[in-house]
PDB file of N, CA and C in Angstrom:
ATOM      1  N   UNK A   1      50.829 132.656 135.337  1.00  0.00           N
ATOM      2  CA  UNK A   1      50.073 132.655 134.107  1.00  0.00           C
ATOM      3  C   UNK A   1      51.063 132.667 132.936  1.00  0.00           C
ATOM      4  N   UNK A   2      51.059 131.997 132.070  1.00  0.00           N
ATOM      5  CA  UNK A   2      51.295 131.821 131.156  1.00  0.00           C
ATOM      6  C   UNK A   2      51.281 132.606 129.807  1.00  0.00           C
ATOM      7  N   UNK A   3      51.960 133.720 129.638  1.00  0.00           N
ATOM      8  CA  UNK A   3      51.414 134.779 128.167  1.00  0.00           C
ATOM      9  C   UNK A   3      52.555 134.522 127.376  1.00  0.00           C
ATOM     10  N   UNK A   4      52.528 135.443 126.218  1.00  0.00           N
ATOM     11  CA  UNK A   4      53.572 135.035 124.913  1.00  0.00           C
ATOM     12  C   UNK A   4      54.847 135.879 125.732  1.00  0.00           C
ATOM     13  N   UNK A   5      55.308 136.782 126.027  1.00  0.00           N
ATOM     14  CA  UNK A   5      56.235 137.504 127.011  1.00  0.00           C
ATOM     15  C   UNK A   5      56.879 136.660 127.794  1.00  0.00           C
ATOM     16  N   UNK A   6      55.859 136.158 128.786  1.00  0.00           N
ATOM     17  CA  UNK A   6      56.353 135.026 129.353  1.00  0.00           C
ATOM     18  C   UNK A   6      57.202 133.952 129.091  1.00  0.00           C
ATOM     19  N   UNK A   7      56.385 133.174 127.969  1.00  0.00           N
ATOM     20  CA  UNK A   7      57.156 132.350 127.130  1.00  0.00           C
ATOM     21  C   UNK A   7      58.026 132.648 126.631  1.00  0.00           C
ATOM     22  N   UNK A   8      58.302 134.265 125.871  1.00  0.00           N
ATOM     23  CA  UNK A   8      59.729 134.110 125.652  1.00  0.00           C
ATOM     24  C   UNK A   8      60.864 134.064 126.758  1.00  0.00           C
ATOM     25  N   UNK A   9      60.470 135.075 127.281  1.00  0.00           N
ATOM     26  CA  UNK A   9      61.569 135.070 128.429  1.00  0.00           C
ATOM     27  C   UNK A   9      61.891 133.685 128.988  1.00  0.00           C
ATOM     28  N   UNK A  10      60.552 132.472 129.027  1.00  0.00           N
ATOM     29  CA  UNK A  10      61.417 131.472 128.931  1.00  0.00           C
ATOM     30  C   UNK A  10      62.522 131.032 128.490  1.00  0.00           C
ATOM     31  N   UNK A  11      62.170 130.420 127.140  1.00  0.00           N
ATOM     32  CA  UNK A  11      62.586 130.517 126.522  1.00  0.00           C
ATOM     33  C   UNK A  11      64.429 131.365 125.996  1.00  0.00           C
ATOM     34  N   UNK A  12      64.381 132.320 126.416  1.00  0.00           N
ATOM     35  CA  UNK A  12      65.663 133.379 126.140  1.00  0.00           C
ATOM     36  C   UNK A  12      66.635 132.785 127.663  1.00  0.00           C
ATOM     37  N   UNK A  13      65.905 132.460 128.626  1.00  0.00           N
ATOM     38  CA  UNK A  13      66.803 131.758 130.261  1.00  0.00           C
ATOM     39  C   UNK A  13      67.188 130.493 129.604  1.00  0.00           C
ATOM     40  N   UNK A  14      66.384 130.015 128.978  1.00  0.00           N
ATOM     41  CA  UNK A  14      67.106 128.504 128.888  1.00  0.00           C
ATOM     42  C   UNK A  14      67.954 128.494 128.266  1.00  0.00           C
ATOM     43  N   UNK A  15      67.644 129.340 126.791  1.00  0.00           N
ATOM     44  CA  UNK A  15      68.805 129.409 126.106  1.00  0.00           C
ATOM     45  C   UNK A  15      70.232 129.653 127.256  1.00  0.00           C
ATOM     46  N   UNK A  16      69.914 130.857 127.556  1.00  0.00           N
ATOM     47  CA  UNK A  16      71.281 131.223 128.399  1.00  0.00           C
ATOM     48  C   UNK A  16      71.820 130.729 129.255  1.00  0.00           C
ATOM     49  N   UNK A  17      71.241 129.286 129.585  1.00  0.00           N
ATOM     50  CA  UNK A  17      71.813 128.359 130.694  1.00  0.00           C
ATOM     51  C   UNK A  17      72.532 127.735 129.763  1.00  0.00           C
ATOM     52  N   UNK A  18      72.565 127.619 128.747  1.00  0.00           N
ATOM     53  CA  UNK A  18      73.250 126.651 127.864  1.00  0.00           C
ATOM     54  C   UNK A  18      74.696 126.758 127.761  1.00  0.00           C
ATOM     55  N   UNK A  19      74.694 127.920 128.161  1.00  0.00           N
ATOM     56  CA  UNK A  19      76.869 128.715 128.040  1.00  0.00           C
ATOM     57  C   UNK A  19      77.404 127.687 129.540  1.00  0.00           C
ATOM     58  N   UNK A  20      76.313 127.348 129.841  1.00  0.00           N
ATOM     59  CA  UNK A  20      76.945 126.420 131.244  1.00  0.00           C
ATOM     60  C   UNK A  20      77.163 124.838 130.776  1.00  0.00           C
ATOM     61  N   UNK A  21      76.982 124.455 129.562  1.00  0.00           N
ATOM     62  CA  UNK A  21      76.687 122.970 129.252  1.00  0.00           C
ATOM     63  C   UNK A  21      78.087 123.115 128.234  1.00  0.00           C
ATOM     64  N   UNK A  22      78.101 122.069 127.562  1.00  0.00           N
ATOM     65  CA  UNK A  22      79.222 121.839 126.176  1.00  0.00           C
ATOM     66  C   UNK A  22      78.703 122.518 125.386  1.00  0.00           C
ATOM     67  N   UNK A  23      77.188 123.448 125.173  1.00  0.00           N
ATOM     68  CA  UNK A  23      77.352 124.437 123.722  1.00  0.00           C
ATOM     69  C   UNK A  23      78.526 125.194 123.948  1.00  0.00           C
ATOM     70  N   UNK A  24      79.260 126.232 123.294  1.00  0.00           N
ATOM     71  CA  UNK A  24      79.849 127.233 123.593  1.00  0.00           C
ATOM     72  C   UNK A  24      79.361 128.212 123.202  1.00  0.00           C
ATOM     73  N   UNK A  25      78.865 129.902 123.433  1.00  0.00           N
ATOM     74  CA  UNK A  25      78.132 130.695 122.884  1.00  0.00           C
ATOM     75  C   UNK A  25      79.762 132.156 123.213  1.00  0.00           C
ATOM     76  N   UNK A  26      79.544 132.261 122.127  1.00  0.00           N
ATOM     77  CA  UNK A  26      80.768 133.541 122.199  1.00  0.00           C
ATOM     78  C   UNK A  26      80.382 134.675 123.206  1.00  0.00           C
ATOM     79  N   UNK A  27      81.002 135.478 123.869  1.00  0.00           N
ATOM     80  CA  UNK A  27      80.642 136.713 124.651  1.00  0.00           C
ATOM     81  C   UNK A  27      79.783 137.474 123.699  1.00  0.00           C
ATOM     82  N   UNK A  28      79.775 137.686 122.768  1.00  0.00           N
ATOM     83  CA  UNK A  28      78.647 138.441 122.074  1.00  0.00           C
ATOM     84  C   UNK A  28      77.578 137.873 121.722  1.00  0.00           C
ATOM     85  N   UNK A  29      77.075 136.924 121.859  1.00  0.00           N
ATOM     86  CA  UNK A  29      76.114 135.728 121.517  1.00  0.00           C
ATOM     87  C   UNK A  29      75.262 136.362 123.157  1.00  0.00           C
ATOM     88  N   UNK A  30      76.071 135.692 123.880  1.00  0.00           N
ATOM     89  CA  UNK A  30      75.672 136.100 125.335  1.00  0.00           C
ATOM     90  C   UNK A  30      74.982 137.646 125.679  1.00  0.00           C
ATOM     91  N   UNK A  31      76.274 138.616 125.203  1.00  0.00           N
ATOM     92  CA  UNK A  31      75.787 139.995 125.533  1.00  0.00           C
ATOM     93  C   UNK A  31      74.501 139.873 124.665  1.00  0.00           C
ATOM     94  N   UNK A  32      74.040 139.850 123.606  1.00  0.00           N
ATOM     95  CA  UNK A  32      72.993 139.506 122.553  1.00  0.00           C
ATOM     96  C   UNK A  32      71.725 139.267 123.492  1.00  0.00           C
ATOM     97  N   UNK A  33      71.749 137.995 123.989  1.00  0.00           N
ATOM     98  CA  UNK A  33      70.537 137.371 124.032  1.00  0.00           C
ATOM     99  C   UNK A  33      70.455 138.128 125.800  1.00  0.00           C
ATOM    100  N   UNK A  34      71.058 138.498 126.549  1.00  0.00           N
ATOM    101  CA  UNK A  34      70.739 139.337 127.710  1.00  0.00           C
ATOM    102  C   UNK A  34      70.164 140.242 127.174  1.00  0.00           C
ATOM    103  N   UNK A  35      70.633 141.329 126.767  1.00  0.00           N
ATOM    104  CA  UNK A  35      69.470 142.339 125.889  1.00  0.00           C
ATOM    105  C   UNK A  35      68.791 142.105 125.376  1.00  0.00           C
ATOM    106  N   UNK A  36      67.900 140.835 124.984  1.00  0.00           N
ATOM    107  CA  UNK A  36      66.852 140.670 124.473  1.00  0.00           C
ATOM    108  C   UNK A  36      65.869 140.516 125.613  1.00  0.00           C
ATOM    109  N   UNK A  37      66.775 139.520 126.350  1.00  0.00           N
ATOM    110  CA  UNK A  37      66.176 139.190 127.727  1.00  0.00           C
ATOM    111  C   UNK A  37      65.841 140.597 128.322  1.00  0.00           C
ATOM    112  N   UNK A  38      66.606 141.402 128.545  1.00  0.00           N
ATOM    113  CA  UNK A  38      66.066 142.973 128.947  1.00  0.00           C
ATOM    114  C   UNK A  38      64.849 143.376 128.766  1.00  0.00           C
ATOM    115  N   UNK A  39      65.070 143.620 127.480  1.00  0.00           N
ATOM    116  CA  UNK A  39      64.270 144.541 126.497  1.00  0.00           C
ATOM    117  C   UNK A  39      62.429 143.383 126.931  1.00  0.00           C
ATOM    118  N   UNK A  40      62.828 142.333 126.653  1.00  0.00           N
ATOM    119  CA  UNK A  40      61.312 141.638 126.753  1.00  0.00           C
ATOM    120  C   UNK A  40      60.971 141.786 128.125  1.00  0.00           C
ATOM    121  N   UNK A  41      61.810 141.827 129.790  1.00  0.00           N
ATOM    122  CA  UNK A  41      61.362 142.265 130.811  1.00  0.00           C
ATOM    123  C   UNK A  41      61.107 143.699 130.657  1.00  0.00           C
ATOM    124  N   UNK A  42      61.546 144.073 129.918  1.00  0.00           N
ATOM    125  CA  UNK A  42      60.707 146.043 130.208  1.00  0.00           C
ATOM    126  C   UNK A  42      59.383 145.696 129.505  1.00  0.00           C
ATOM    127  N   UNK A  43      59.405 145.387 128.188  1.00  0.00           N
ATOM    128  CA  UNK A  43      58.292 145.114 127.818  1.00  0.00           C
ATOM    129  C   UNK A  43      57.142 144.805 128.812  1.00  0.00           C
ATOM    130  N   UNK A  44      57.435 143.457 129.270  1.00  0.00           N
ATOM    131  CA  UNK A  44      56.221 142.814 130.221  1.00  0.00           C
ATOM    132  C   UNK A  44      55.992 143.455 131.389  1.00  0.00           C
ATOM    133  N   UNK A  45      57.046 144.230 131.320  1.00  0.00           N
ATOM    134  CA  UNK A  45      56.367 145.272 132.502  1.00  0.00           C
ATOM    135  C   UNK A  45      55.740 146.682 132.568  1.00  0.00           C
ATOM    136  N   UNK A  46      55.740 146.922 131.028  1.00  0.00           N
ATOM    137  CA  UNK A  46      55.392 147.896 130.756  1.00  0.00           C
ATOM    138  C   UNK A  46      53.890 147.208 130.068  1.00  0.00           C
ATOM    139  N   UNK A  47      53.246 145.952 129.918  1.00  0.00           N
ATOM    140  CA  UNK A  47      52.261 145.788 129.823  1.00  0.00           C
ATOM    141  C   UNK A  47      51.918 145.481 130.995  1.00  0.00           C
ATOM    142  N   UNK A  48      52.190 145.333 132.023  1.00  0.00           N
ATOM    143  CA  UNK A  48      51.345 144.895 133.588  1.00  0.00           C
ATOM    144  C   UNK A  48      51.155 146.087 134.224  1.00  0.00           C
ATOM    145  N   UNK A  49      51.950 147.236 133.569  1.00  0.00           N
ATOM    146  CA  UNK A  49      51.578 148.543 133.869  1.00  0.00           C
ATOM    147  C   UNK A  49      50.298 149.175 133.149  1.00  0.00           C
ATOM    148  N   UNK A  50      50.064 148.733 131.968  1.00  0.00           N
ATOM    149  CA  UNK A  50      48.517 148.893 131.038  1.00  0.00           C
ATOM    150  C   UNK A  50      47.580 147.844 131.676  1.00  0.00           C
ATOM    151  N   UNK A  51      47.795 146.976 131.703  1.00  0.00           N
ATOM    152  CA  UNK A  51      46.809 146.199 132.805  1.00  0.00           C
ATOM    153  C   UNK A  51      46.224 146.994 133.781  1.00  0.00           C
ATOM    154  N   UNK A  52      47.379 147.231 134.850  1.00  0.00           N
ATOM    155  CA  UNK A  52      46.937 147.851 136.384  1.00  0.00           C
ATOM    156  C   UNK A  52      46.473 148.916 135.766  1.00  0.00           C
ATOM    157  N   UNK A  53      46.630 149.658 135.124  1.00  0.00           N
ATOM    158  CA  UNK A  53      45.599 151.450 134.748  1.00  0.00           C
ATOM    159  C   UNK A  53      44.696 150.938 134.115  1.00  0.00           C
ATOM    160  N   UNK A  54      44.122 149.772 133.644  1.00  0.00           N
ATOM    161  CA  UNK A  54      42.461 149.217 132.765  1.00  0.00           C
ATOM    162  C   UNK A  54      41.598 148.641 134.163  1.00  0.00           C
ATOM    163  N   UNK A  55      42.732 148.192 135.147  1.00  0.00           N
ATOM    164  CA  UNK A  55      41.710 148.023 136.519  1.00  0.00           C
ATOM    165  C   UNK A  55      41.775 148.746 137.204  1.00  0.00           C
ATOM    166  N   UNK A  56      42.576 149.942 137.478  1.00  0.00           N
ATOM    167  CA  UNK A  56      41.899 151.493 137.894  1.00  0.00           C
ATOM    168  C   UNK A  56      41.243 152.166 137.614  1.00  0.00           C
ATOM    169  N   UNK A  57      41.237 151.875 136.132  1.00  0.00           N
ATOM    170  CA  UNK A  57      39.846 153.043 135.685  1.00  0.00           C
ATOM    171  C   UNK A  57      38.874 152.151 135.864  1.00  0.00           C
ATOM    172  N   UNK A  58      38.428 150.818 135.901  1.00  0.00           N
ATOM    173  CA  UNK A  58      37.465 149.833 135.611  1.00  0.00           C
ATOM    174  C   UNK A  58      37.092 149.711 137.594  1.00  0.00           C
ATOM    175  N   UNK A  59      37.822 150.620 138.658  1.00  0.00           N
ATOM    176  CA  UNK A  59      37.591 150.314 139.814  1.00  0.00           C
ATOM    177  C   UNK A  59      37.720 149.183 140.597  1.00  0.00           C
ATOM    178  N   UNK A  60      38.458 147.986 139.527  1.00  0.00           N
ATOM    179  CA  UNK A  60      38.494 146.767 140.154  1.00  0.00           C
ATOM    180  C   UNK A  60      39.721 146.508 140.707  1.00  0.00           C
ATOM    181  N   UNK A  61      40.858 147.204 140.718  1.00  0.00           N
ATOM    182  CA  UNK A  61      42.237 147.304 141.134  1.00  0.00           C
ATOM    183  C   UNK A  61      42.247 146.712 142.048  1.00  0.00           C
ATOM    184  N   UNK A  62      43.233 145.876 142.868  1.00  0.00           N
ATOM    185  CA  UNK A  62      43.021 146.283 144.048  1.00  0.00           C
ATOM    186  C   UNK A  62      45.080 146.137 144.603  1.00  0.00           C
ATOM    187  N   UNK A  63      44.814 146.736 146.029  1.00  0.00           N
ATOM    188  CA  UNK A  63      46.353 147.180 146.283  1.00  0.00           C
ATOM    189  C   UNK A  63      46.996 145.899 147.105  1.00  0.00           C
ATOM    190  N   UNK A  64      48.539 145.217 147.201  1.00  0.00           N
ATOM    191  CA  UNK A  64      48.799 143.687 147.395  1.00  0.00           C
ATOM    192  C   UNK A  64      49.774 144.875 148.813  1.00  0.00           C
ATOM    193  N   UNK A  65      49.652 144.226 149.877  1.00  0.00           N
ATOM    194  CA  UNK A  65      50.312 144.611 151.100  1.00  0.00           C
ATOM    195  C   UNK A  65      51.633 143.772 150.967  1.00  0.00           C
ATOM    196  N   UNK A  66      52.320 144.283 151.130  1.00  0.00           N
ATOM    197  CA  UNK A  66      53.567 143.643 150.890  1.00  0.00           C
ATOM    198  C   UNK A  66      54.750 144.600 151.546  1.00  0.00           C
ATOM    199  N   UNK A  67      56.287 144.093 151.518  1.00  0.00           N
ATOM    200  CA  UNK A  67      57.336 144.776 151.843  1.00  0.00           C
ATOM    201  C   UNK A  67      57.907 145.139 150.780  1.00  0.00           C
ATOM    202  N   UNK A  68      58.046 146.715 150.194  1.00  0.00           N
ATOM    203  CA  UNK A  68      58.890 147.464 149.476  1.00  0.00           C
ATOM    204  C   UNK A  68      60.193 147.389 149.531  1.00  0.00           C
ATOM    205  N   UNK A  69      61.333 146.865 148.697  1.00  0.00           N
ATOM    206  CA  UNK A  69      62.538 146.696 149.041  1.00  0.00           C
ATOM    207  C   UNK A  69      63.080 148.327 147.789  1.00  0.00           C
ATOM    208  N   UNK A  70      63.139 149.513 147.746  1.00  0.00           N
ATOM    209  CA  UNK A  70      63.707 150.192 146.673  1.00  0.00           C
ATOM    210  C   UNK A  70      64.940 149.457 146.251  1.00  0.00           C
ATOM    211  N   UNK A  71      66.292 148.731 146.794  1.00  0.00           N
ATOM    212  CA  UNK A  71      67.073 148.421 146.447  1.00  0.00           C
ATOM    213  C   UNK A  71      66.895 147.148 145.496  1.00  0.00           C
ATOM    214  N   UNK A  72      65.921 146.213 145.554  1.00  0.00           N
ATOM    215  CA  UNK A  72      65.309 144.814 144.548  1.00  0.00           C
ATOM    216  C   UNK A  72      65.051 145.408 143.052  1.00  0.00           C
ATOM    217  N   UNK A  73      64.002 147.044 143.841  1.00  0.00           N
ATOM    218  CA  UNK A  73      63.438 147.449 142.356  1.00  0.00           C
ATOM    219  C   UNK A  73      64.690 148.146 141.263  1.00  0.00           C
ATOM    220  N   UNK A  74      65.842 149.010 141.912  1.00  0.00           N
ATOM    221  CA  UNK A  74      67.120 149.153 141.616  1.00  0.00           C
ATOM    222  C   UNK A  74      67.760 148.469 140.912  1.00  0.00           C
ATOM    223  N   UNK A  75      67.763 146.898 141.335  1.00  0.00           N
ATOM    224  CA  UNK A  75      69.067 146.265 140.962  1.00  0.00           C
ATOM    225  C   UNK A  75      68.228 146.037 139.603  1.00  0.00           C
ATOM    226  N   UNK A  76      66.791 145.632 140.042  1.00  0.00           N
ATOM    227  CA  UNK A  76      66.100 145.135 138.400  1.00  0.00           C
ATOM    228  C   UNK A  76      66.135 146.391 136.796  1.00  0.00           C
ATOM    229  N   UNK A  77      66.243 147.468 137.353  1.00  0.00           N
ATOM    230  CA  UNK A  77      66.411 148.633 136.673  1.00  0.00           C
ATOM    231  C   UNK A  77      67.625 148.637 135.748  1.00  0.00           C
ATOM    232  N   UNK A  78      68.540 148.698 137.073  1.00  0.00           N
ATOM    233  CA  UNK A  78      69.706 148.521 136.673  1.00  0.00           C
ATOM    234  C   UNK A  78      70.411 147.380 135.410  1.00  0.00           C
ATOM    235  N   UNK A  79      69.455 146.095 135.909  1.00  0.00           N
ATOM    236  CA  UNK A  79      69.449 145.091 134.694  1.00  0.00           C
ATOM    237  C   UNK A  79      69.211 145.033 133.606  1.00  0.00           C
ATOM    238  N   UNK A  80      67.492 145.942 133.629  1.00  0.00           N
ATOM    239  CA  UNK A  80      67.173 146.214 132.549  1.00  0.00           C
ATOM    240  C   UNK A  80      68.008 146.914 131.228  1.00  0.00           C
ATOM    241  N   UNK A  81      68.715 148.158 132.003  1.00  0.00           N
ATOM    242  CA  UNK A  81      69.169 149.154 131.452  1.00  0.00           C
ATOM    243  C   UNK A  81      70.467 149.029 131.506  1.00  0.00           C
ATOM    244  N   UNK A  82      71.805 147.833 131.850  1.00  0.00           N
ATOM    245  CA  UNK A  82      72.733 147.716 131.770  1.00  0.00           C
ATOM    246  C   UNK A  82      73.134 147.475 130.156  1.00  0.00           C
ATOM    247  N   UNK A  83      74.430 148.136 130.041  1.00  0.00           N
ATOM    248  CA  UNK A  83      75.114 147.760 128.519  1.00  0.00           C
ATOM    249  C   UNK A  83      75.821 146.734 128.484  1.00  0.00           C
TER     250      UNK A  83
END
């Protein structure tokens, strides 16, 4: 699905593929737009977290069976919150 979050974070990857082409983007340009990139994945996940509690209280939740990796959810943490 497609939301404005989404789109940026597009948006903010493509940019950052670009340090791979003939733009040149300085190391601080780079460190820059990763922390934005951060900051908008906590965001969107801190709204899919208000989502899932409007379909718990609304009873329509429902739970996805899947394999828990703690070390996936880690490294993403870790991303988030790297300097």
């Amino acid at each position: 699905m497609r939301t404005p979050l989404a789109s940026v974070l597009f948006l903010l990857r493509h940019i950052m593929k670009m340090k791979d082409t003939n733009i040149k983007m300085t190391p601080e340009v780079i460190k820059k737009f990763s922390l934005m990139e951060r900051q908008v994945m906590l965001m969107q996940t801190f709204v899919d977290d208000l989502l899932d509690l409007q379909q718990i209280k609304n009873g329509v939740f429902k739970l996805v069976d899947g394999v828990f990796d703690p070390n996936e959810i880690l490294d993403l943490i870790c991303t988030i919150f790297a300097p």
